[in-house]
N, C-alpha and C. Protein backbone atom coordinates (compact mmCIF):
# COMPACT_ATOMS: atom_id res chain seq x y z
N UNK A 1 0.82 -1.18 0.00
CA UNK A 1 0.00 0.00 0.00
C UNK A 1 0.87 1.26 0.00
N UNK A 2 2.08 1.39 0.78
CA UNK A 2 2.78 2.88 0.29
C UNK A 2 3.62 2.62 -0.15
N UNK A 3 4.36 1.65 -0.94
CA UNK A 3 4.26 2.22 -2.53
C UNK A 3 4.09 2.61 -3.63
N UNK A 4 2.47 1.90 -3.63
CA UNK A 4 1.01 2.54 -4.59
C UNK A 4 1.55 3.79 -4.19
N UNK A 5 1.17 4.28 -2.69
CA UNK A 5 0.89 5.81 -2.39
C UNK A 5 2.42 6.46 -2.98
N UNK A 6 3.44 5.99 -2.54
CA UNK A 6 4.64 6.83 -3.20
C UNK A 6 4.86 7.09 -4.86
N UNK A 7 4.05 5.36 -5.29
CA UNK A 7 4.49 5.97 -7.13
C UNK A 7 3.21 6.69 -7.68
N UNK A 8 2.24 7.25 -6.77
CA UNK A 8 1.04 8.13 -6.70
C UNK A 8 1.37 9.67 -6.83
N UNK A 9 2.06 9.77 -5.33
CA UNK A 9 3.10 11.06 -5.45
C UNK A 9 3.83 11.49 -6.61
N UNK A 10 4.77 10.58 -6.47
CA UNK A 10 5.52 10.84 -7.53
C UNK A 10 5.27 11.31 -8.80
N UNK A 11 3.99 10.39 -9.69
CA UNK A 11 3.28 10.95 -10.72
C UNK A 11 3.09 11.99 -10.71
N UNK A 12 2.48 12.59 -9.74
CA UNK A 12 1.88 13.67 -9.89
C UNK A 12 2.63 15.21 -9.88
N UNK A 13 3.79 14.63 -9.51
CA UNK A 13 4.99 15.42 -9.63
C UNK A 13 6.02 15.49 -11.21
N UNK A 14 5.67 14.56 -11.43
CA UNK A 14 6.10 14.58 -13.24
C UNK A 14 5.53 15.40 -14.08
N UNK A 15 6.36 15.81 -14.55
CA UNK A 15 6.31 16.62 -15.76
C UNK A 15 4.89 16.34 -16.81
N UNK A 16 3.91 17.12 -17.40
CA UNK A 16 2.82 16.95 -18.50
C UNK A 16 2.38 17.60 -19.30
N UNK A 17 2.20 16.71 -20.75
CA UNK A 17 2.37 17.90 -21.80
C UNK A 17 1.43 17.49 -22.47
N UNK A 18 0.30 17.92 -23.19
CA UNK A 18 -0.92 17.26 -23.61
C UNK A 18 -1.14 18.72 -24.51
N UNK A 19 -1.40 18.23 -25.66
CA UNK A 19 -2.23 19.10 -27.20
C UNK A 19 -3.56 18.64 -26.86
N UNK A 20 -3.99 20.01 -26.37
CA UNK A 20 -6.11 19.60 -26.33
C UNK A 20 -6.39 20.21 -27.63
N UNK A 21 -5.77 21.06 -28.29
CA UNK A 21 -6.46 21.32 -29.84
C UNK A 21 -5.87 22.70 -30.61
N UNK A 22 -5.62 22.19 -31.73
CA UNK A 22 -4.89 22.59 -33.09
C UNK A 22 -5.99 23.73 -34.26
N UNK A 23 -5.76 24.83 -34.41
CA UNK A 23 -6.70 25.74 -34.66
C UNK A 23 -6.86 26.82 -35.77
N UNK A 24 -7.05 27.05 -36.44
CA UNK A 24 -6.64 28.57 -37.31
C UNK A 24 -7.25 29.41 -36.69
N UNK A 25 -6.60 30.91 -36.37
CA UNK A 25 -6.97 31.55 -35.36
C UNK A 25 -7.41 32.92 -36.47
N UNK A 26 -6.49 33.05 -37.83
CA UNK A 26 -6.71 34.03 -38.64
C UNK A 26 -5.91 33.74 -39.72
N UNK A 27 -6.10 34.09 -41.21
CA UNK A 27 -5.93 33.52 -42.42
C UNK A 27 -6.64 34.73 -43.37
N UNK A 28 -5.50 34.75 -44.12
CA UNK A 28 -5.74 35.68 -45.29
C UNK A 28 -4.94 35.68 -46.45
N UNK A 29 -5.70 36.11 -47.70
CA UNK A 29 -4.86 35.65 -48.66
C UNK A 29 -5.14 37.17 -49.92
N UNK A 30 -4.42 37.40 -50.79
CA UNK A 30 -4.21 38.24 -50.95
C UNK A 30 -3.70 38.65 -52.75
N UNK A 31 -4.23 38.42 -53.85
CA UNK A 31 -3.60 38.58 -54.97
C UNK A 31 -3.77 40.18 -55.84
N UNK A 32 -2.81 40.95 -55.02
CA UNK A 32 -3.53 42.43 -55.81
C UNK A 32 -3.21 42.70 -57.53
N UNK A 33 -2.47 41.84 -57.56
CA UNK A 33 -2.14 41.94 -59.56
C UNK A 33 -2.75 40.86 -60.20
N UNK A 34 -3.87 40.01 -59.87
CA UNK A 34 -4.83 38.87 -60.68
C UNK A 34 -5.92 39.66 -61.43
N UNK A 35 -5.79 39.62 -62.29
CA UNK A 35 -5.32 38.13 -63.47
C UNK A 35 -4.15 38.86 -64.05
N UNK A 36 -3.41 39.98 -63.92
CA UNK A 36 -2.41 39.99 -64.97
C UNK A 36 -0.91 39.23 -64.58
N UNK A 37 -0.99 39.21 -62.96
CA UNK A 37 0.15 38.53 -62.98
C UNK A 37 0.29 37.11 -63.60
N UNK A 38 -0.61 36.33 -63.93
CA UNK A 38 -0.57 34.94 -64.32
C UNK A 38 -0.09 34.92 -66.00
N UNK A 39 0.06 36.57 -66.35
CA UNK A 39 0.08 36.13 -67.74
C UNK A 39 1.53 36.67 -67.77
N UNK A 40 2.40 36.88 -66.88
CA UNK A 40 3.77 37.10 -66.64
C UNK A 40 4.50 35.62 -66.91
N UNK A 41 5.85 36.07 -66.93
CA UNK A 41 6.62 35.10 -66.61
C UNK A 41 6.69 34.71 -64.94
N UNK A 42 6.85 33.22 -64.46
CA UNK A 42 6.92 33.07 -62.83
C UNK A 42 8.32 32.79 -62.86
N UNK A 43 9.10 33.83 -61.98
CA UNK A 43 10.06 33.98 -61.55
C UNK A 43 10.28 34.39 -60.20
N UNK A 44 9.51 33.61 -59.64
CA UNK A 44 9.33 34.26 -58.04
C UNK A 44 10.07 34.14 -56.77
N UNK A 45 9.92 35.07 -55.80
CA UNK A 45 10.92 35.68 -55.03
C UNK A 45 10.14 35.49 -53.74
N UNK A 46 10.55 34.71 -52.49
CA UNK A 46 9.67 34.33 -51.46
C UNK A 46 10.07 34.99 -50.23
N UNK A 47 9.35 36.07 -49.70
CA UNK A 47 9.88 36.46 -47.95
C UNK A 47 8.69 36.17 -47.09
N UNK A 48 9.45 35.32 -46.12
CA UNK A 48 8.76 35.05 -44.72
C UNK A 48 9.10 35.56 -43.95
N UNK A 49 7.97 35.88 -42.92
CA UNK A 49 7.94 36.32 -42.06
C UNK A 49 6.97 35.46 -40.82
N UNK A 50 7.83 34.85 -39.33
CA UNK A 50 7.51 33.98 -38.90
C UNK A 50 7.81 34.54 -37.96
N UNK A 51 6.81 34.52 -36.86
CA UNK A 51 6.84 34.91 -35.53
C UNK A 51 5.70 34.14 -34.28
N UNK A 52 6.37 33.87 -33.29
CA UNK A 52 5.50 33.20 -32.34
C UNK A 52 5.31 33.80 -31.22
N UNK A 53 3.64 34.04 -30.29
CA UNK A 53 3.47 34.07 -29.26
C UNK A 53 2.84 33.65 -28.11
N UNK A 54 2.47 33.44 -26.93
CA UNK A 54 1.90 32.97 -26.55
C UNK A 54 1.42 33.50 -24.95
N UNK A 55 0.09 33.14 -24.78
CA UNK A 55 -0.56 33.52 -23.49
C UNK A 55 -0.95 32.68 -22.50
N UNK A 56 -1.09 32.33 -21.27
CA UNK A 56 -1.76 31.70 -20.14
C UNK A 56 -3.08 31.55 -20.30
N UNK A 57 -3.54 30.45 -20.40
CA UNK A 57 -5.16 30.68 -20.28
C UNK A 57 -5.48 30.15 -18.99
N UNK A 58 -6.68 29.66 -18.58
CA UNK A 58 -7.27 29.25 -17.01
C UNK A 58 -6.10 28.19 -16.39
N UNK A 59 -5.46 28.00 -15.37
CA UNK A 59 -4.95 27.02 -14.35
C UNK A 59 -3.65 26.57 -16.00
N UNK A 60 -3.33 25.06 -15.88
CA UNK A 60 -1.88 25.19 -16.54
C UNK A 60 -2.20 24.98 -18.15
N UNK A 61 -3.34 25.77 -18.62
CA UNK A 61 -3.41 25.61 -19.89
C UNK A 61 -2.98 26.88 -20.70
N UNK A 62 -2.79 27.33 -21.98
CA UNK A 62 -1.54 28.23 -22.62
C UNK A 62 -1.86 27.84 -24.39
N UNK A 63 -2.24 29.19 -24.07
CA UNK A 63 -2.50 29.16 -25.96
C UNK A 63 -0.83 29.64 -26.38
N UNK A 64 -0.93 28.75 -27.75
CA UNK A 64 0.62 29.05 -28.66
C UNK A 64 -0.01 29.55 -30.05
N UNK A 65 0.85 30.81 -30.36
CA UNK A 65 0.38 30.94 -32.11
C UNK A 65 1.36 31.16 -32.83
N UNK A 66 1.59 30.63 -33.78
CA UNK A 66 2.90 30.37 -34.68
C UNK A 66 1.81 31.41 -36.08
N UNK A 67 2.83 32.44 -36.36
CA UNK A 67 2.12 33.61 -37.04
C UNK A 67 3.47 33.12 -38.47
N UNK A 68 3.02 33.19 -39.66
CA UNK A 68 3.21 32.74 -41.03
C UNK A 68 2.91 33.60 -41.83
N UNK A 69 3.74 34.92 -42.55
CA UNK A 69 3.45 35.86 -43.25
C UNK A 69 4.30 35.53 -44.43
N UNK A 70 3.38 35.53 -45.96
CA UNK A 70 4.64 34.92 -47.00
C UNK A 70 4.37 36.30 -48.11
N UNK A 71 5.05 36.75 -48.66
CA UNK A 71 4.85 37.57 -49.60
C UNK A 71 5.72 37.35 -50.87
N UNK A 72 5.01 36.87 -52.19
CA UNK A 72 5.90 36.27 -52.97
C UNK A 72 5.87 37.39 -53.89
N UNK A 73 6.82 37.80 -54.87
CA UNK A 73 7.28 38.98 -55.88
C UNK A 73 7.73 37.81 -57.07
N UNK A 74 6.99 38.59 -58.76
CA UNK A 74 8.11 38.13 -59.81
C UNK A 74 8.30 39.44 -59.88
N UNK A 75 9.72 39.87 -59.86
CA UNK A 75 9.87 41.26 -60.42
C UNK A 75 9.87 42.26 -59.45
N UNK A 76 9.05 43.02 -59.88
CA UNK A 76 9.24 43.83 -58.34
C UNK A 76 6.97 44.13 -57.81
N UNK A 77 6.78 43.06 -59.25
CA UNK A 77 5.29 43.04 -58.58
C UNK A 77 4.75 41.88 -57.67
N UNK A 78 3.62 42.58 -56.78
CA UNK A 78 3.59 41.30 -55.56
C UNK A 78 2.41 40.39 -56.36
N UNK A 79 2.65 39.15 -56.41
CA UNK A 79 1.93 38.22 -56.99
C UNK A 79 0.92 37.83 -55.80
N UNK A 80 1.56 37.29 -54.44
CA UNK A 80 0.25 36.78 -53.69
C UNK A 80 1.16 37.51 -52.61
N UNK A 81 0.07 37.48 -51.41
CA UNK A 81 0.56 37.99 -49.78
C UNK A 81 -0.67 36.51 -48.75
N UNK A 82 -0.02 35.88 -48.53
CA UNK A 82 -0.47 34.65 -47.95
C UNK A 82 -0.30 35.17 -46.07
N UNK A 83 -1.05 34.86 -44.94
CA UNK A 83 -0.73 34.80 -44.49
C UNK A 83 -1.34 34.01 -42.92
N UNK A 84 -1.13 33.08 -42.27
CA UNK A 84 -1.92 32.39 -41.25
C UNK A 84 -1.42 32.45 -39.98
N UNK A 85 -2.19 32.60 -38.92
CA UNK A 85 -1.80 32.31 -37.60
C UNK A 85 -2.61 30.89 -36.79
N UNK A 86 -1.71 30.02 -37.03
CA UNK A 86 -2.27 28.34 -36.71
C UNK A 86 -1.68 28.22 -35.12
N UNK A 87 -2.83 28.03 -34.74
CA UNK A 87 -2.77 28.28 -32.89
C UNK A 87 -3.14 26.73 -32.15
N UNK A 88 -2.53 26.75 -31.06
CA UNK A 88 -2.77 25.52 -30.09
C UNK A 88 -3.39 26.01 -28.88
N UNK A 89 -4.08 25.19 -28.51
CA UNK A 89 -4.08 25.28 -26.88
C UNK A 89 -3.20 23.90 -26.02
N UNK A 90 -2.00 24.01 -25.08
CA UNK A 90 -2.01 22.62 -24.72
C UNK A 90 -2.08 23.26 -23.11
N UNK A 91 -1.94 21.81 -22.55
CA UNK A 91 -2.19 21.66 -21.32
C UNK A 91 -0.43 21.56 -20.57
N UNK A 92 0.38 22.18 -19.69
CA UNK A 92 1.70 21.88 -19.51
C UNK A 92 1.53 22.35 -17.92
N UNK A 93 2.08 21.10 -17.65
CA UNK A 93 2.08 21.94 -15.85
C UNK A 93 3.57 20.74 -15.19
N UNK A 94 4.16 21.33 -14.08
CA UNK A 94 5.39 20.46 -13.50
C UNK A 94 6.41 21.15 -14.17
N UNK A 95 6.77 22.07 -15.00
CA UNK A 95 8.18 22.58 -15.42
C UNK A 95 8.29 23.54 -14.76
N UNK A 96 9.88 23.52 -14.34
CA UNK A 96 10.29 24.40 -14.60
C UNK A 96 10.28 26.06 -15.38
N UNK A 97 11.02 27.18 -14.74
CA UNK A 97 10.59 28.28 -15.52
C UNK A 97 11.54 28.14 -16.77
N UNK A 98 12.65 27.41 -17.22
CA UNK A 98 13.43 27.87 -18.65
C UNK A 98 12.75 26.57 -19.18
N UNK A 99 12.57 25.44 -18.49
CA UNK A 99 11.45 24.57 -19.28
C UNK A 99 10.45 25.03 -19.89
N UNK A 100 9.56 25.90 -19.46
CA UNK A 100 8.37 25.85 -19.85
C UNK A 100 8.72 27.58 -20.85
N UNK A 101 9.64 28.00 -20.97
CA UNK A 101 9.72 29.03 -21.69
C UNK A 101 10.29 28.17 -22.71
N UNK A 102 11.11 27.13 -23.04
CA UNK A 102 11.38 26.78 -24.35
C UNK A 102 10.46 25.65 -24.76
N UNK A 103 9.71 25.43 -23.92
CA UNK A 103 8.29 24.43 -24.29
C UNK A 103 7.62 25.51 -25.25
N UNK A 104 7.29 26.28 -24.71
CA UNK A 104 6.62 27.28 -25.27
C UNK A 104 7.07 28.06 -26.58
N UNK A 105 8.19 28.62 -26.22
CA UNK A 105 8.63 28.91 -27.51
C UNK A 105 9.23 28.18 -28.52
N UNK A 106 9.71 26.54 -28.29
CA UNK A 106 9.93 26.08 -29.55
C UNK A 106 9.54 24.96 -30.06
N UNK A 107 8.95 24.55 -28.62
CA UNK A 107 8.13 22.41 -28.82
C UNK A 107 6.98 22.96 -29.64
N UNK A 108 6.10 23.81 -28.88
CA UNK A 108 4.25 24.02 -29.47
C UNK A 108 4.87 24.75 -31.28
N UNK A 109 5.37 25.31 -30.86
CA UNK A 109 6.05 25.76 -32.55
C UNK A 109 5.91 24.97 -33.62
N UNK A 110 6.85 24.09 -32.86
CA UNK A 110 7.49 23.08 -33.90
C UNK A 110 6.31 22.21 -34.33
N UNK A 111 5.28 21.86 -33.25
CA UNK A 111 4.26 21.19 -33.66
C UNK A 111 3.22 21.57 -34.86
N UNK A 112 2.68 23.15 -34.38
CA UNK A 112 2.33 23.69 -34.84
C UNK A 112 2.54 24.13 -36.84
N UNK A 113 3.85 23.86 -36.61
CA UNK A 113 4.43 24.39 -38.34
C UNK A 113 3.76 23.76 -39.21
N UNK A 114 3.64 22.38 -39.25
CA UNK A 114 3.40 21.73 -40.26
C UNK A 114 2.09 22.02 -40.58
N UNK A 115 0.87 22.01 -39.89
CA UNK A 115 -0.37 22.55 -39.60
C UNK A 115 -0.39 23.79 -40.75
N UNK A 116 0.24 24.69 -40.10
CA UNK A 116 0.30 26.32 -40.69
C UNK A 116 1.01 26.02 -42.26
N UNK A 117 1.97 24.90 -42.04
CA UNK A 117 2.56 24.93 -44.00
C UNK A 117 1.49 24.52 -44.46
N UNK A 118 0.82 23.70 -43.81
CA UNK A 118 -0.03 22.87 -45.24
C UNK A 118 -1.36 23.56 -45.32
N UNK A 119 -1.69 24.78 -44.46
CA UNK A 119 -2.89 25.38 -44.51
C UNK A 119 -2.13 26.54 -45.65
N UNK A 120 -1.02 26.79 -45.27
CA UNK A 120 -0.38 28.17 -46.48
C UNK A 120 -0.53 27.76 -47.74
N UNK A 121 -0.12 26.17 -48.19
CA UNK A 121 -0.04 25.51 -49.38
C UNK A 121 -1.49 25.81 -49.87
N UNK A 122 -2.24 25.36 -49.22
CA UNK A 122 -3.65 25.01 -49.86
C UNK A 122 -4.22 26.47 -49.95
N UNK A 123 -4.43 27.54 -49.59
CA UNK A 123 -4.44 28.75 -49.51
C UNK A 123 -3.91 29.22 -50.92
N UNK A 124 -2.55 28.71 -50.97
CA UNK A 124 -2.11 29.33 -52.01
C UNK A 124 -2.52 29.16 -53.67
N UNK A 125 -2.65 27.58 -53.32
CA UNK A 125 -2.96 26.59 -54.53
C UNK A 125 -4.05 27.16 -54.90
N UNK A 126 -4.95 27.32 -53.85
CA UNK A 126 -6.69 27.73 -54.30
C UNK A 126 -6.63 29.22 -55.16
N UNK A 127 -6.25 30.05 -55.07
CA UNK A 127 -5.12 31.57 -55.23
C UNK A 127 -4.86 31.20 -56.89
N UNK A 128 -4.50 29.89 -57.34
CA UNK A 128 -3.92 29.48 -58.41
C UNK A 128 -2.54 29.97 -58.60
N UNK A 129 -1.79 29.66 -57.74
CA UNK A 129 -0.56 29.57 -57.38
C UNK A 129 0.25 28.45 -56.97
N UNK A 130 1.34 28.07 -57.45
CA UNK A 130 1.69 26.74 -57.00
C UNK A 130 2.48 27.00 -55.68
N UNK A 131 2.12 25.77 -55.15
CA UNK A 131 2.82 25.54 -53.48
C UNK A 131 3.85 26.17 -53.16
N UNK A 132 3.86 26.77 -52.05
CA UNK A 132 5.25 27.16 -51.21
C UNK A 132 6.00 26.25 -51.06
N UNK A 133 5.44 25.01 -50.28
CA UNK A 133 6.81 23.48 -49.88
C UNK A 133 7.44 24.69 -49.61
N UNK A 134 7.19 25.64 -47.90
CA UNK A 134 8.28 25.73 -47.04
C UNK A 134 9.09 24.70 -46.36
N UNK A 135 10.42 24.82 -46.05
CA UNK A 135 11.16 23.98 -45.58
C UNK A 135 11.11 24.05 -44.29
N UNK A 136 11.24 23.01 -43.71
CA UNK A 136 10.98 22.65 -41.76
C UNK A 136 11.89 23.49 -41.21
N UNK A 137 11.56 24.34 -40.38
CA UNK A 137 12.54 25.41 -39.31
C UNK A 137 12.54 24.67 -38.16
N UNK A 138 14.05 24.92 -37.86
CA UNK A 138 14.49 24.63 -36.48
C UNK A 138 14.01 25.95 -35.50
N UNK A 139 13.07 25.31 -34.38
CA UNK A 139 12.84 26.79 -33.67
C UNK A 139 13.82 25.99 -32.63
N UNK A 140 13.99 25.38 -32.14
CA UNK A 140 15.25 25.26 -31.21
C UNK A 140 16.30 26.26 -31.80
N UNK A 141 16.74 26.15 -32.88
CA UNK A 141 17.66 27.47 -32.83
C UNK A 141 17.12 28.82 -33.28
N UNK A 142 16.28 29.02 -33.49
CA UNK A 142 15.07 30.39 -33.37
C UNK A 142 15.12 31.00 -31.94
N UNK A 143 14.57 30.01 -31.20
CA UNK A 143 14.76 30.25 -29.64
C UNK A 143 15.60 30.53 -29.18
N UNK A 144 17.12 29.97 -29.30
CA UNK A 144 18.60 29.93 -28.44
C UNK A 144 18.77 30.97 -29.38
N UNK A 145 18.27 31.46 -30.65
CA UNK A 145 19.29 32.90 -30.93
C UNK A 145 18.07 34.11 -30.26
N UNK A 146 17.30 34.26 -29.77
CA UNK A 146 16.35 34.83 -29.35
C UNK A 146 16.73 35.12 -27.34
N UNK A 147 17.23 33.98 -27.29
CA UNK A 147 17.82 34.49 -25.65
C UNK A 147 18.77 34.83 -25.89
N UNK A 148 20.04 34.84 -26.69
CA UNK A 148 21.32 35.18 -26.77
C UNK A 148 20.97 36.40 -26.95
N UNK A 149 20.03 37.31 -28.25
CA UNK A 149 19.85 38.71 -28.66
C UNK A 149 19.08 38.86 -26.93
N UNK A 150 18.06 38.49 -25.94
CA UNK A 150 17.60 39.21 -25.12
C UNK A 150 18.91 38.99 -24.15
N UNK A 151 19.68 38.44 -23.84
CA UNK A 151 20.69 38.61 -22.86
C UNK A 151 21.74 39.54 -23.12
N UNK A 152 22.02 39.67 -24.50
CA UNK A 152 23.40 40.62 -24.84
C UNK A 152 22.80 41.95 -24.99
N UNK A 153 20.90 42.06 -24.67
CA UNK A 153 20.42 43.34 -24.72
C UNK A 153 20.19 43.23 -22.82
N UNK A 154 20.28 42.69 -21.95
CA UNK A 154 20.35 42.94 -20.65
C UNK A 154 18.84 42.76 -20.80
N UNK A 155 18.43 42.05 -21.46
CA UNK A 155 16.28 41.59 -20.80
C UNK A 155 16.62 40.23 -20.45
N UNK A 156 15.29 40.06 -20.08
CA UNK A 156 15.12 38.85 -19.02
C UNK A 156 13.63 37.92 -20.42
N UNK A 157 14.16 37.19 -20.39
CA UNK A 157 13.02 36.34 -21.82
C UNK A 157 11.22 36.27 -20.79
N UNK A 158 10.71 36.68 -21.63
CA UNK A 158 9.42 36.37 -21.46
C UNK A 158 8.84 34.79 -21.05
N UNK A 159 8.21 35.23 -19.54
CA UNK A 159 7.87 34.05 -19.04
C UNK A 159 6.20 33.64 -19.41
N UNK A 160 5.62 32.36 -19.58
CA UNK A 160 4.41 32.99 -19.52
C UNK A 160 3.35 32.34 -17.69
């Protein structure tokens, strides 16, 4: 009987990380030169813009939003402006504070990406544009260059 009760304790002291649900939070798409750009040559020119944030919601649950801004150019005209914010809610409680700041800023991320590429793709396709096929980002090193720039600026990284 108390070792039930000790590996009881113990559980409940472990670390937990649970995805309750995967979301589009906002999505927009954007072709201000259709129909003439299609009758161009495609020679196109791709900038992203990728940024993540995230809030506390009730007791240890925490919305994540991985924000996806693409703006593609042939030339110097903008063909499409794509852009999604594909959001989580998970459940994380038992970490640590630099745990749960790189939980946050680069696990829910990372989950999150693929979600947000393949909603950008299809977005785009529908647009009559062929696919982005962005390539997989490391937010582990997104993150570690993100505390290095807030430490060599004397801030303290955002907890949530």
């Amino acid at each position: 009987m108390t070792e039930q009760a000790t590996n009881g304790a113990a559980q409940g002291e472990n670390p937990q990380f649970s995805l309750q649900r995967i979301y589009v939070k906002d999505l927009s798409f954007e072709a201000p030169k259709s129909p003439e750009i299609f009758r161009q040559e495609w020679a196109p020119s791709v900038a992203l813009d990728l940024n993540t944030r995230q809030k506390a919601l009730e007791g240890d649950f925490h919305e994540v939003v991985l924000s996806l801004s693409v703006t593609v150019k042939t030339g110097e005209e903008v063909a499409f402006i794509a852009e999604v914010q594909q959001a989580g809610i998970f459940l994380i409680r038992g970490l640590d504070a630099a745990s749960m700041s790189h939980t946050l800023g680069a696990f829910c991320p990372n989950i999150l990406f693929p979600y947000a590429r393949e909603t950008l793709d299809s977005l785009v396709v529908r647009g009559s544009f062929p696919a982005l096929m962005l390539s997989p980002v490391n937010f582990d090193a997104l993150y570690a260059q993100e505390l290095a720039r807030l430490q060599a600026a004397g801030e303290a990284p955002a907890q949530a």
